[in-house]
C-alpha atoms as a PDB file:
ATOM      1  CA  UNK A   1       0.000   0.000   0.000  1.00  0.00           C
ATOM      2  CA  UNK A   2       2.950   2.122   0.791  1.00  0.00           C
ATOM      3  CA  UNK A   3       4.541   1.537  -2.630  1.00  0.00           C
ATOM      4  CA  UNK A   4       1.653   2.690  -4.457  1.00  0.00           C
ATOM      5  CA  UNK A   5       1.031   5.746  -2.623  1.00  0.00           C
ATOM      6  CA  UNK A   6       4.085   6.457  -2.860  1.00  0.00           C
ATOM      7  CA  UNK A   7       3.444   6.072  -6.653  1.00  0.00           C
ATOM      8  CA  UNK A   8       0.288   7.763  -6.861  1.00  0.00           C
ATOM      9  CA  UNK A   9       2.321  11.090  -5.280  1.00  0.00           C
ATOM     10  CA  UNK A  10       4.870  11.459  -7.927  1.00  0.00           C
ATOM     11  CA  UNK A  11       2.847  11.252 -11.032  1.00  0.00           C
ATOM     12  CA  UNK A  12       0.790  13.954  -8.817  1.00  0.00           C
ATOM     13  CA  UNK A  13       3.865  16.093  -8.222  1.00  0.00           C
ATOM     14  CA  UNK A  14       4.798  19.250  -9.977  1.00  0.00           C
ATOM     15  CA  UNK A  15       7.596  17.947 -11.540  1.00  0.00           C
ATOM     16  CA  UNK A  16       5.466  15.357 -13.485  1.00  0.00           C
ATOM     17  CA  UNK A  17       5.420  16.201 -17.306  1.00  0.00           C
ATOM     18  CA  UNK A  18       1.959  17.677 -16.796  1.00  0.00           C
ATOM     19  CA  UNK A  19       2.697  20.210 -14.107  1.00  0.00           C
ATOM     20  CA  UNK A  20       6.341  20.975 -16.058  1.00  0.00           C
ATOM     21  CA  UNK A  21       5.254  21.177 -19.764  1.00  0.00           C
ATOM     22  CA  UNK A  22       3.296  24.397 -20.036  1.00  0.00           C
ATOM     23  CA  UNK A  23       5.350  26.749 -18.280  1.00  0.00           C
ATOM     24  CA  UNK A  24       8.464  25.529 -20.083  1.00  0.00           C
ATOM     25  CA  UNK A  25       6.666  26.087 -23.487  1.00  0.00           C
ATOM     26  CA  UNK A  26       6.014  29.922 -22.476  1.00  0.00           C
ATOM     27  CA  UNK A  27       8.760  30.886 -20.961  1.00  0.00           C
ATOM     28  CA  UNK A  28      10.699  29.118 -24.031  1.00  0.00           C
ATOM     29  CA  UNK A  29       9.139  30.630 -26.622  1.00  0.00           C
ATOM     30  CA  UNK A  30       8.359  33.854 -25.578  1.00  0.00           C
ATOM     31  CA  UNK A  31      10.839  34.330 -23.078  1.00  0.00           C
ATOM     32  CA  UNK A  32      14.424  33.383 -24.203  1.00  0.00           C
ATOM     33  CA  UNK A  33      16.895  35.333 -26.253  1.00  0.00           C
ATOM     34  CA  UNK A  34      15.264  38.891 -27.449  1.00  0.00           C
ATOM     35  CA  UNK A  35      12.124  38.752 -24.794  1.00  0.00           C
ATOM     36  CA  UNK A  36       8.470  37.871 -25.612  1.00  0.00           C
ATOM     37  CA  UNK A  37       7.896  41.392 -27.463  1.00  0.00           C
ATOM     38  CA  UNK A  38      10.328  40.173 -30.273  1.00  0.00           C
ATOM     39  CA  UNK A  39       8.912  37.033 -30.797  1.00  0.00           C
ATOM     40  CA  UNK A  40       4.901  38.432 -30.826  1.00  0.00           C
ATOM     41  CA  UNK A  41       6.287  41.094 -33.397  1.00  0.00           C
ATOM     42  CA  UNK A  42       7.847  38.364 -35.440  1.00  0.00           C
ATOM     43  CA  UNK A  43       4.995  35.846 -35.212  1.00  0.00           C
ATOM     44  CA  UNK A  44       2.006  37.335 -35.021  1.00  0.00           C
ATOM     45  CA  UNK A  45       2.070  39.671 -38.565  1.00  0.00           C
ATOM     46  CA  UNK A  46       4.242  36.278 -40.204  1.00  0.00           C
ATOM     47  CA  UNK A  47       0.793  34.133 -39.056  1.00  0.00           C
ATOM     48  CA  UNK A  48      -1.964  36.993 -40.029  1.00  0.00           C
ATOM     49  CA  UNK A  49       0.249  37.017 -43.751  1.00  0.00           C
ATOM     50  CA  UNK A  50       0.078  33.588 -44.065  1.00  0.00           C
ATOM     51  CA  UNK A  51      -3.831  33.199 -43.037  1.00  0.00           C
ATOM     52  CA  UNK A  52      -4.639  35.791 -45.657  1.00  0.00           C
ATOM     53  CA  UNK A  53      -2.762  34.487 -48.416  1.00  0.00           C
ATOM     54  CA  UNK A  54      -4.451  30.820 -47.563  1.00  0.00           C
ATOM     55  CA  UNK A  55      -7.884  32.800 -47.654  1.00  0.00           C
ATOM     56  CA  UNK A  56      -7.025  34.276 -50.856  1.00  0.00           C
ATOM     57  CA  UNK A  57      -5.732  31.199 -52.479  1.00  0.00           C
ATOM     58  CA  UNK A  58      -8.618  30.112 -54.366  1.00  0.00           C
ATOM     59  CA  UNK A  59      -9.326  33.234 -55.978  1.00  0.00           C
ATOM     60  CA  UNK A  60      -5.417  34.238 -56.892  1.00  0.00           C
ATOM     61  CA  UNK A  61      -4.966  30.359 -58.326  1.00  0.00           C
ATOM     62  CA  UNK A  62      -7.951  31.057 -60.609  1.00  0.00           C
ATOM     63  CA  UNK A  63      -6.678  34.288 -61.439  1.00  0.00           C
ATOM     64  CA  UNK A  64      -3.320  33.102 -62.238  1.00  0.00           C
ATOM     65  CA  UNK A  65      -4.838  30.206 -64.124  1.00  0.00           C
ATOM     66  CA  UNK A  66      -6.644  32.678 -66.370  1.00  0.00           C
ATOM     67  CA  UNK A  67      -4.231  35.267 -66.654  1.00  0.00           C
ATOM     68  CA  UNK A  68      -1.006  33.198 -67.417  1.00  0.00           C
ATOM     69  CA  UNK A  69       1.530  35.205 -66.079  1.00  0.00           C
ATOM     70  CA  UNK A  70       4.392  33.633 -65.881  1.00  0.00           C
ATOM     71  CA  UNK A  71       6.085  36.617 -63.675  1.00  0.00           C
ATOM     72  CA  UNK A  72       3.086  35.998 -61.083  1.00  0.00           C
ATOM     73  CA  UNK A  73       3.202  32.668 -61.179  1.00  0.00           C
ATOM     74  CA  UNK A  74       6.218  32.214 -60.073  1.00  0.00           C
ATOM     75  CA  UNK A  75       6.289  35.173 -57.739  1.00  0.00           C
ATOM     76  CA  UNK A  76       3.241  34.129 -56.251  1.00  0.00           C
ATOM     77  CA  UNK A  77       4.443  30.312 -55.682  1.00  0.00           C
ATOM     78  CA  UNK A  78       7.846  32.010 -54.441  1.00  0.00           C
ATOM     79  CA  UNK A  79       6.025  34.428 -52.181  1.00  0.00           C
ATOM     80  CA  UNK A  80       4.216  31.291 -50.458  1.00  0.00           C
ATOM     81  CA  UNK A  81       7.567  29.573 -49.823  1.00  0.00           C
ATOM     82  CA  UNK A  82       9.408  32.490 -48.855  1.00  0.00           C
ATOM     83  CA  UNK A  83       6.210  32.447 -46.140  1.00  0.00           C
ATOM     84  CA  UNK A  84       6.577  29.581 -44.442  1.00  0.00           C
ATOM     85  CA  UNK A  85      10.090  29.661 -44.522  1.00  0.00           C
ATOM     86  CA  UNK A  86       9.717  32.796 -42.668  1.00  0.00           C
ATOM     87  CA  UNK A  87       6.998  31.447 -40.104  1.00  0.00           C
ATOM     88  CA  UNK A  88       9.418  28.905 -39.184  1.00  0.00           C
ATOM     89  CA  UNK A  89      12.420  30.706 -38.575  1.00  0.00           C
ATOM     90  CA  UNK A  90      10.047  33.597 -36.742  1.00  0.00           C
ATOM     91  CA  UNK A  91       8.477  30.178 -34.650  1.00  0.00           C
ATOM     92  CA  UNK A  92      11.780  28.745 -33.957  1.00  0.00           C
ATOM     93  CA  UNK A  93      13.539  31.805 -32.446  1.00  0.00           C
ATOM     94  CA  UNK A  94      14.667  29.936 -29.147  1.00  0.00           C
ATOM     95  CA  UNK A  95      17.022  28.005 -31.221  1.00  0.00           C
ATOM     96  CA  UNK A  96      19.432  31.341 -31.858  1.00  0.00           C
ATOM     97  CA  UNK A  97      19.748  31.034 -27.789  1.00  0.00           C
ATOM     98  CA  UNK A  98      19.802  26.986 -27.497  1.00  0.00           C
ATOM     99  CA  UNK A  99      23.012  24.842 -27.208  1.00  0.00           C
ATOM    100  CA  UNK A 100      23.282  22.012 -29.523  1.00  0.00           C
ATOM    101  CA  UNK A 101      20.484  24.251 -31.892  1.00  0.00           C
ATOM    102  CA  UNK A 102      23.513  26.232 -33.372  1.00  0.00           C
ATOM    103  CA  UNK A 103      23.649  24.138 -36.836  1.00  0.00           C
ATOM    104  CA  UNK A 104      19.966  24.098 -37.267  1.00  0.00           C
ATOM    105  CA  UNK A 105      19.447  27.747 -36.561  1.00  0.00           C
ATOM    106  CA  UNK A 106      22.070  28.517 -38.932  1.00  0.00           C
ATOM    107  CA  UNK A 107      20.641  26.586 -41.682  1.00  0.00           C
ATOM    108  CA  UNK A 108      17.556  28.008 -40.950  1.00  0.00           C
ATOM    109  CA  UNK A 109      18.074  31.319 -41.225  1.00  0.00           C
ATOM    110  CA  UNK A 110      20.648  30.700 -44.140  1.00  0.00           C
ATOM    111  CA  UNK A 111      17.833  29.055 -46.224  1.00  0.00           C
ATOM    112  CA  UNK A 112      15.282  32.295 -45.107  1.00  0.00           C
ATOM    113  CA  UNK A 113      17.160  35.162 -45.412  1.00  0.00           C
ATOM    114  CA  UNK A 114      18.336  33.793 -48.729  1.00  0.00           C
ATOM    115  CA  UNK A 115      14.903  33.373 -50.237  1.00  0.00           C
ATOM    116  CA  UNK A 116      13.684  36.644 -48.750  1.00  0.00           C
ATOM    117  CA  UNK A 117      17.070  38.658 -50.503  1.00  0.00           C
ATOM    118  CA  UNK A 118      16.061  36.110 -53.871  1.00  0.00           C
ATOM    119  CA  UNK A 119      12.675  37.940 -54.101  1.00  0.00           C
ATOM    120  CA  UNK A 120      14.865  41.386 -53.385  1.00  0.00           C
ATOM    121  CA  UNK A 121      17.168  41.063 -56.352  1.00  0.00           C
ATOM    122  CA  UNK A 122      14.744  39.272 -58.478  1.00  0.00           C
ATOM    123  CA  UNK A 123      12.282  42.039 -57.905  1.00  0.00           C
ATOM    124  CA  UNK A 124      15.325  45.118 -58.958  1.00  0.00           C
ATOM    125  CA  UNK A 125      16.065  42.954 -61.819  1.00  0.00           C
ATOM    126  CA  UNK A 126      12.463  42.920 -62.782  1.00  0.00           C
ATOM    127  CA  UNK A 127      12.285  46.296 -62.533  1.00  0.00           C
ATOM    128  CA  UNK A 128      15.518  47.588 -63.941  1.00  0.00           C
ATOM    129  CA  UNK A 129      14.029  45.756 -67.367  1.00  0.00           C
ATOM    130  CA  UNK A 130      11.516  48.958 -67.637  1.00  0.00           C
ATOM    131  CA  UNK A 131       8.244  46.828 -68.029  1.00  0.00           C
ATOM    132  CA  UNK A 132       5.586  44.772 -66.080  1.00  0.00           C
ATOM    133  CA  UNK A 133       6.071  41.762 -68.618  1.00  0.00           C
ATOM    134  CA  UNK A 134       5.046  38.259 -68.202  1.00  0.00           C
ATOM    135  CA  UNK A 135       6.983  36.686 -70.687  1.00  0.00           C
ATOM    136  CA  UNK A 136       8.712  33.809 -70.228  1.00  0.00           C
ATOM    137  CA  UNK A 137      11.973  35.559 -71.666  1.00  0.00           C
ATOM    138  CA  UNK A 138      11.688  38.210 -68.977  1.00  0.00           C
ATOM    139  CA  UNK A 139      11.142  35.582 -66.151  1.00  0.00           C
ATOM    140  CA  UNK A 140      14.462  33.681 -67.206  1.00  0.00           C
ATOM    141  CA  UNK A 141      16.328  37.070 -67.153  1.00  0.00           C
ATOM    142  CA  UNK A 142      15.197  37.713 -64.228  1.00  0.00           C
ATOM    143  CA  UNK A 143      15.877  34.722 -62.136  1.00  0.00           C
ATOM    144  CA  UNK A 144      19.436  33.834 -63.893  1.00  0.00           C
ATOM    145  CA  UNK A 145      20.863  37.147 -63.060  1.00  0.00           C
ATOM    146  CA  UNK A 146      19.343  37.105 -59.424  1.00  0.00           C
ATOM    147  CA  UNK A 147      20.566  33.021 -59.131  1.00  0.00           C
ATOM    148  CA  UNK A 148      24.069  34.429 -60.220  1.00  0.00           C
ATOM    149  CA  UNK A 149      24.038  36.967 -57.381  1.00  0.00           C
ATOM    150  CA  UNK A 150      22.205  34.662 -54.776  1.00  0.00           C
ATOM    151  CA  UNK A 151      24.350  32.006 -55.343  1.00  0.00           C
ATOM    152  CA  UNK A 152      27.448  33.991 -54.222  1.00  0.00           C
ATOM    153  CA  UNK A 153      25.794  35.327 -51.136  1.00  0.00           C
ATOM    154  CA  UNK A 154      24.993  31.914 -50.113  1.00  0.00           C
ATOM    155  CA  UNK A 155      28.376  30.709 -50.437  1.00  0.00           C
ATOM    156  CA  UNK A 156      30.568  33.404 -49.110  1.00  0.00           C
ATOM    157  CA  UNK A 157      27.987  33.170 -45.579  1.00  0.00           C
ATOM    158  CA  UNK A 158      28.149  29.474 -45.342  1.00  0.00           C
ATOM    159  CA  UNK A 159      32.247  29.729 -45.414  1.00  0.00           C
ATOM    160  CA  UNK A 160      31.735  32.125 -42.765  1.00  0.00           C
ATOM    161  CA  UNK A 161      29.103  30.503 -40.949  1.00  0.00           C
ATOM    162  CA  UNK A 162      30.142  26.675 -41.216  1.00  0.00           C
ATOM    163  CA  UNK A 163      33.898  27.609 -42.319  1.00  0.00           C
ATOM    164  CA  UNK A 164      35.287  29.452 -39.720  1.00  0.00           C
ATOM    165  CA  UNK A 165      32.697  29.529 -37.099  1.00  0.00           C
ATOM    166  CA  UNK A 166      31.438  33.295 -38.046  1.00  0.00           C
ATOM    167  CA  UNK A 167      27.753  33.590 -35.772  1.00  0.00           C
ATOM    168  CA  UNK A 168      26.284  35.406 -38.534  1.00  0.00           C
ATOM    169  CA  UNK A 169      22.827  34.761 -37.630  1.00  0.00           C
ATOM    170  CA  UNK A 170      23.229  34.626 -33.446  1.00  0.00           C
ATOM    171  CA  UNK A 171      22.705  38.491 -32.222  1.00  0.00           C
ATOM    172  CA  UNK A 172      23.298  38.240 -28.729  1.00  0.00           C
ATOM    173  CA  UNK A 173      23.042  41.728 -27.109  1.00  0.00           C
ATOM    174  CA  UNK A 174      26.626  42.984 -25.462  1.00  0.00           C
ATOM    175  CA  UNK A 175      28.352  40.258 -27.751  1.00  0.00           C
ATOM    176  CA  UNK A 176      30.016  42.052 -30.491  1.00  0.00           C
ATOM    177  CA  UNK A 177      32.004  40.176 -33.211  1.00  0.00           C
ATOM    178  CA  UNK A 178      34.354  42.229 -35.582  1.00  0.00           C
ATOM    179  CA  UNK A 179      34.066  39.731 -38.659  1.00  0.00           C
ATOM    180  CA  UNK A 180      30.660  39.260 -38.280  1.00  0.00           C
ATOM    181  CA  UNK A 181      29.385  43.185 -38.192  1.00  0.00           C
ATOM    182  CA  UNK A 182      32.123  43.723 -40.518  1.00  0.00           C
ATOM    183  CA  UNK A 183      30.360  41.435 -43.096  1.00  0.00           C
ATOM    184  CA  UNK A 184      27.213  42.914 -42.231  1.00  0.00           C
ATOM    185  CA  UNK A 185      28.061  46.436 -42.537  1.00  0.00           C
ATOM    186  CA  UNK A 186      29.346  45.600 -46.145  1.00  0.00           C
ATOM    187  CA  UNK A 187      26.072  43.744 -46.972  1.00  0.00           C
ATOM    188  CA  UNK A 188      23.592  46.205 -46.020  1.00  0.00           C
ATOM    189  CA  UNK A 189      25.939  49.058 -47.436  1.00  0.00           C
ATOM    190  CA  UNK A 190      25.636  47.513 -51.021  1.00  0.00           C
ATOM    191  CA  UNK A 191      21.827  46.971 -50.341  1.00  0.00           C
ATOM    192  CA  UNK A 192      21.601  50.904 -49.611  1.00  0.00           C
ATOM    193  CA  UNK A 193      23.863  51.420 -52.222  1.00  0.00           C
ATOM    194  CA  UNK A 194      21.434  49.841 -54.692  1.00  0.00           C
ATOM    195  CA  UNK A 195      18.115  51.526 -53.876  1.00  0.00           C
ATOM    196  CA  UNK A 196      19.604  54.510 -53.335  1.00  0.00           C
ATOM    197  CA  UNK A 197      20.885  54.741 -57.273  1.00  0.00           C
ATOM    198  CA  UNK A 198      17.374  53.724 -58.164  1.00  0.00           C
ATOM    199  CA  UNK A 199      15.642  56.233 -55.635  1.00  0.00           C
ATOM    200  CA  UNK A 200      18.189  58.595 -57.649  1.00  0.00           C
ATOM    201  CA  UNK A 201      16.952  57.734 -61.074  1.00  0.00           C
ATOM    202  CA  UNK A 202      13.548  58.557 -60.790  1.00  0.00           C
ATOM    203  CA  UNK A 203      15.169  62.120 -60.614  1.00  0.00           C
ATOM    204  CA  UNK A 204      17.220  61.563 -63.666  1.00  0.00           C
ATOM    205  CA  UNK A 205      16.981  60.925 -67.445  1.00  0.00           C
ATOM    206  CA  UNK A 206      17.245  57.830 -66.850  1.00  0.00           C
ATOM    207  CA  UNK A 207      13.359  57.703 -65.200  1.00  0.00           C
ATOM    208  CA  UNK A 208      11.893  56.177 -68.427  1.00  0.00           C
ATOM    209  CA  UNK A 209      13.905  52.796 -67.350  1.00  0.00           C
ATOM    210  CA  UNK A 210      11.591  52.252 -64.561  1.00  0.00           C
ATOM    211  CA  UNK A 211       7.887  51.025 -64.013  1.00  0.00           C
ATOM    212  CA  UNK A 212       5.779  54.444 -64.035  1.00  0.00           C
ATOM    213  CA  UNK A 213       3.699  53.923 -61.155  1.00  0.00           C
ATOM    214  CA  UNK A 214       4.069  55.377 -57.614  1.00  0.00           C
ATOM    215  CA  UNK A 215       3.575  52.031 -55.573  1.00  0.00           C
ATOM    216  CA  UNK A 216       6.819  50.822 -57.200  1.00  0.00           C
ATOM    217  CA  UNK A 217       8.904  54.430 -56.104  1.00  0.00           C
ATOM    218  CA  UNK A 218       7.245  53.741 -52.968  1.00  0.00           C
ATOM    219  CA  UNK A 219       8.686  50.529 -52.721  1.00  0.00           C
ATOM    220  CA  UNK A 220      12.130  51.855 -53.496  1.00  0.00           C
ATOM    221  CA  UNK A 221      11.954  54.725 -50.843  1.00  0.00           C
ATOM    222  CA  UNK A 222      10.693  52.108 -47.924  1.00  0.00           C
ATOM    223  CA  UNK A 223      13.248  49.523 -48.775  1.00  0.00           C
ATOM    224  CA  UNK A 224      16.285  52.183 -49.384  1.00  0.00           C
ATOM    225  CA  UNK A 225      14.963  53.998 -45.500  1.00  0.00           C
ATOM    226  CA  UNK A 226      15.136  50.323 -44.098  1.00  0.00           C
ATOM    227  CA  UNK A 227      18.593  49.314 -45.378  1.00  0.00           C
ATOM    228  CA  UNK A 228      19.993  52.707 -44.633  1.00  0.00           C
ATOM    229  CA  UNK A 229      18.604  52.766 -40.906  1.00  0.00           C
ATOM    230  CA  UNK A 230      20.056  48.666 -41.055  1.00  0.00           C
ATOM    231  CA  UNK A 231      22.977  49.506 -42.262  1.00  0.00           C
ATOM    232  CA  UNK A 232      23.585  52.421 -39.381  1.00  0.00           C
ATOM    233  CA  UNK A 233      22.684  49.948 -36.590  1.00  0.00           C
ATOM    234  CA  UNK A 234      25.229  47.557 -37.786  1.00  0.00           C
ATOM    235  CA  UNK A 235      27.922  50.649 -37.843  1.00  0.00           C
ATOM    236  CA  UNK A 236      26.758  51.315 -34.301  1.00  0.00           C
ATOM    237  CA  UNK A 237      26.993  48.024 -33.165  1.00  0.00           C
ATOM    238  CA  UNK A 238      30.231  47.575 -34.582  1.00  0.00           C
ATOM    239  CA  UNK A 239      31.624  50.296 -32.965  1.00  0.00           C
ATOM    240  CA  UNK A 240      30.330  49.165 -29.375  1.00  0.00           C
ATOM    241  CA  UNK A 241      27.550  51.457 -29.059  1.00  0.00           C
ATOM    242  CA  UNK A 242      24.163  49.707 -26.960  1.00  0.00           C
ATOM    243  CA  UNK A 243      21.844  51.457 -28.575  1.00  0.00           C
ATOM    244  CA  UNK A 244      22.701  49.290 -32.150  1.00  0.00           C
ATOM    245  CA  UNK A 245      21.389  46.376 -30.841  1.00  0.00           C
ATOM    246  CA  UNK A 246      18.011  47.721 -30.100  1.00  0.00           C
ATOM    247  CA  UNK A 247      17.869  49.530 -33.810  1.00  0.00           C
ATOM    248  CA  UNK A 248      19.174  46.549 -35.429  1.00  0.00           C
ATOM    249  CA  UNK A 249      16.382  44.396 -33.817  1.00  0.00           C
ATOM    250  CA  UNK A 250      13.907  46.873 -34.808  1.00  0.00           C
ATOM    251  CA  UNK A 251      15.101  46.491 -38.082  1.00  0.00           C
ATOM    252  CA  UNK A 252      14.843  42.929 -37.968  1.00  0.00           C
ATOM    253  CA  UNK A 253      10.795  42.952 -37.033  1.00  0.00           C
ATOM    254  CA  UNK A 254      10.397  45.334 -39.588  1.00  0.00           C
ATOM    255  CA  UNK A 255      11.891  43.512 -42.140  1.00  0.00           C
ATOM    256  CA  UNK A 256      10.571  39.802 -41.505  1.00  0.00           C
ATOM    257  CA  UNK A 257       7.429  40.976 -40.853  1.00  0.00           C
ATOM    258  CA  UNK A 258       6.300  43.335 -42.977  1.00  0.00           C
ATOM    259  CA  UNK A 259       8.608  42.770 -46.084  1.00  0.00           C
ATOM    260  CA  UNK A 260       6.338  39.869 -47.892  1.00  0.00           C
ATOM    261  CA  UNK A 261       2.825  41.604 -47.050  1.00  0.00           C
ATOM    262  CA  UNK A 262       4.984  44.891 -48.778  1.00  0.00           C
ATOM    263  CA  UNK A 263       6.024  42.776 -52.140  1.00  0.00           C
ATOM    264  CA  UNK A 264       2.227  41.540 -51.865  1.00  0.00           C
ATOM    265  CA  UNK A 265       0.487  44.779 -51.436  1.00  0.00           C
ATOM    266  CA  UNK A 266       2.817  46.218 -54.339  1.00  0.00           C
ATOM    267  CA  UNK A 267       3.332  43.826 -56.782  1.00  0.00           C
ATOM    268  CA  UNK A 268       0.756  41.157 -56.674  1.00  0.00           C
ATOM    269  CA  UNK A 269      -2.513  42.665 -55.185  1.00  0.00           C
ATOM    270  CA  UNK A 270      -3.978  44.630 -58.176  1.00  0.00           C
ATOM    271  CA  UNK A 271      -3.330  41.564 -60.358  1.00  0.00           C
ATOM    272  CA  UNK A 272      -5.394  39.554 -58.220  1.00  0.00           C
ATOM    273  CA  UNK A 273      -7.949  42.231 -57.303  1.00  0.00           C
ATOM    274  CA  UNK A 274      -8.500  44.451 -60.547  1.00  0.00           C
ATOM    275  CA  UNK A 275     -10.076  43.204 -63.654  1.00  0.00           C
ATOM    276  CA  UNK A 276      -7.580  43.399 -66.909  1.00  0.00           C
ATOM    277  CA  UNK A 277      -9.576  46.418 -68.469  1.00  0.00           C
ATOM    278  CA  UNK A 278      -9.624  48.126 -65.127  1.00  0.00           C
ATOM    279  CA  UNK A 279      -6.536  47.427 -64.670  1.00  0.00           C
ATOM    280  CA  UNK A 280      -4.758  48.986 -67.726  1.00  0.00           C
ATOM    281  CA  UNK A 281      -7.254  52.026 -66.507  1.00  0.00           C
ATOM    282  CA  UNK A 282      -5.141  52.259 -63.308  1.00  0.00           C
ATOM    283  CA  UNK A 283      -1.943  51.727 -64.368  1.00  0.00           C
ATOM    284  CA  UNK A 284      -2.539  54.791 -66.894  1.00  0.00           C
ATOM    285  CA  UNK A 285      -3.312  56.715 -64.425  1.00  0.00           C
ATOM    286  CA  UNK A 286      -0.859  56.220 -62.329  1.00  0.00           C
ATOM    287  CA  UNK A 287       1.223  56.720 -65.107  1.00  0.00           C
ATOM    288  CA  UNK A 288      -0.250  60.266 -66.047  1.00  0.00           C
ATOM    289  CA  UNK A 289      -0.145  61.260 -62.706  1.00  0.00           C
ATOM    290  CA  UNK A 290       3.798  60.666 -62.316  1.00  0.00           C
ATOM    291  CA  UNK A 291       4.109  62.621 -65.669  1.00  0.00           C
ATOM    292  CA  UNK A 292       5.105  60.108 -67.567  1.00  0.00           C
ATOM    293  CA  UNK A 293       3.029  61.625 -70.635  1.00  0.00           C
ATOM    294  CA  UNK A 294       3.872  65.683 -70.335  1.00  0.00           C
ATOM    295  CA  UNK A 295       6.355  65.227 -72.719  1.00  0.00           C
ATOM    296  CA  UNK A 296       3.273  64.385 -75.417  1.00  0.00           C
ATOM    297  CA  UNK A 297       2.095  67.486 -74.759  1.00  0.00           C
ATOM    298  CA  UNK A 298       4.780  69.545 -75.163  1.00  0.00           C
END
């Protein structure tokens, strides 16, 4: 009789699985590393994305089924990757603090932050070829050049990374690492340095180049504020200043959280929303009012 009270009492006590498992989950996934506000800002808009695009999905497949696209097709099916990708690596965000987690949370963000820069280049490339085109010709373009240039990221960071040990993708506050801010400075830097030529151009001569309407400049100016304001956190935090840390994790919400619904809202919405007459109707005038027709008049 003794025996099995004494058995009844420990799968009664608090550290049965039970009593143990739910506080563990919260305080491990909300908790750890950057704090519980960090991971809500991370999940929550990543989840809210991903439940409208699933609520969406029969109306943009039948839309892309019509419209044969091949530009949205494949932007829409990289879009949904890119998605859950992010999801996962916004879910898993204890790993960046867990030992033994260090190779998978590498990988992890390796694989997302490479998709996420593929729709970044892909979509400059696009638009550096001065038309909304869905020809297959355009696609291919589009996705060598951005391959070529992907493909090079991804291997100098895994050197780093799985080379020589670099923590490229652990930001623990008050840990600063030369190399690794060093090789961030440079990579944000060349991302500034990019949208800021084409926030230049719309200035220029060389305007004509570039799609006509104001959703895409808009998408220029957002991304080239982001990447500069990224790109002064990582100077800060190379240079041992606090305060970096903070901006550059404000930067990082902003940018895994509200980058996809941006490249939806801008690029994808009306083609899924508009009909194609209305459509054209738009895009003209959008066009007429950037002044992309005075010189007709003149």
């Amino acid at each position: 009789m003794r025996e099995l009270e004494e058995i009844q009492l420990s799968l009664l006590s608090p550290t049965s699985p039970e009593k143990i498992f739910e506080p563990i989950i919260t305080k491990r996934w909300f908790n750890d590393c950057h704090g519980w506000l960090y991971n809500v800002s991370l999940i929550v808009p990543s989840v809210f994305f991903l439940v409208y695009l699933a609520l969406q999905a029969k109306k943009s497949f039948t839309k892309l089924f019509h419209g044969r696209s091949y530009i949205m097709i494949a932007y829409y099916g990289l879009l949904w990757a890119v998605s859950l990708l992010n999801l996962a690596w916004c879910a898993f965000q204890p790993w960046e603090c867990t030992t033994g987690k260090e190779f998978s949370w590498n990988l992890l963000s390796l694989f997302t932050t490479s998709g996420m820069l593929f729709l970044e280049i892909s979509l400059l490339a696009f638009l550096l070829q001065g038309s909304y085109a869905s020809g297959l010709d355009a696609l291919t373009r589009t996705f060598v050049i951005s391959g070529i240039i992907l493909s090079v990221d991804i291997l100098l960071k895994a050197i780093y990374v799985f080379g020589f040990g670099v923590p490229l993708f652990i930001d623990l506050d008050g840990v600063t690492n030369p190399v690794k801010w060093g090789l961030w400075v440079i990579h944000k830097l060349l991302l500034t340095a990019v949208y800021g030529i084409i926030f230049s151009m719309h200035h220029t001569k060389w305007r004509e180049r570039l799609p006509a309407r104001p959703a895409f400049y808009n998408y220029i100016c957002m991304m080239f504020c982001l990447s500069a304001t990224a790109l002064f956190a990582c100077v800060l935090v190379a240079s041992g200043a606090g305060f970096g840390f903070w901006l550059y994790n404000f930067t990082t919400i902003c940018y895994h959280a509200f980058y996809l619904p941006l490249i939806y809202v801008t690029f994808l919405a009306d083609f899924f929303q508009e009909d194609d007459l209305h459509l054209e109707n738009v895009y003209y005038s959008e066009m007429k009012d950037a002044g992309f027709f005075d010189a007709d008049w003149d």
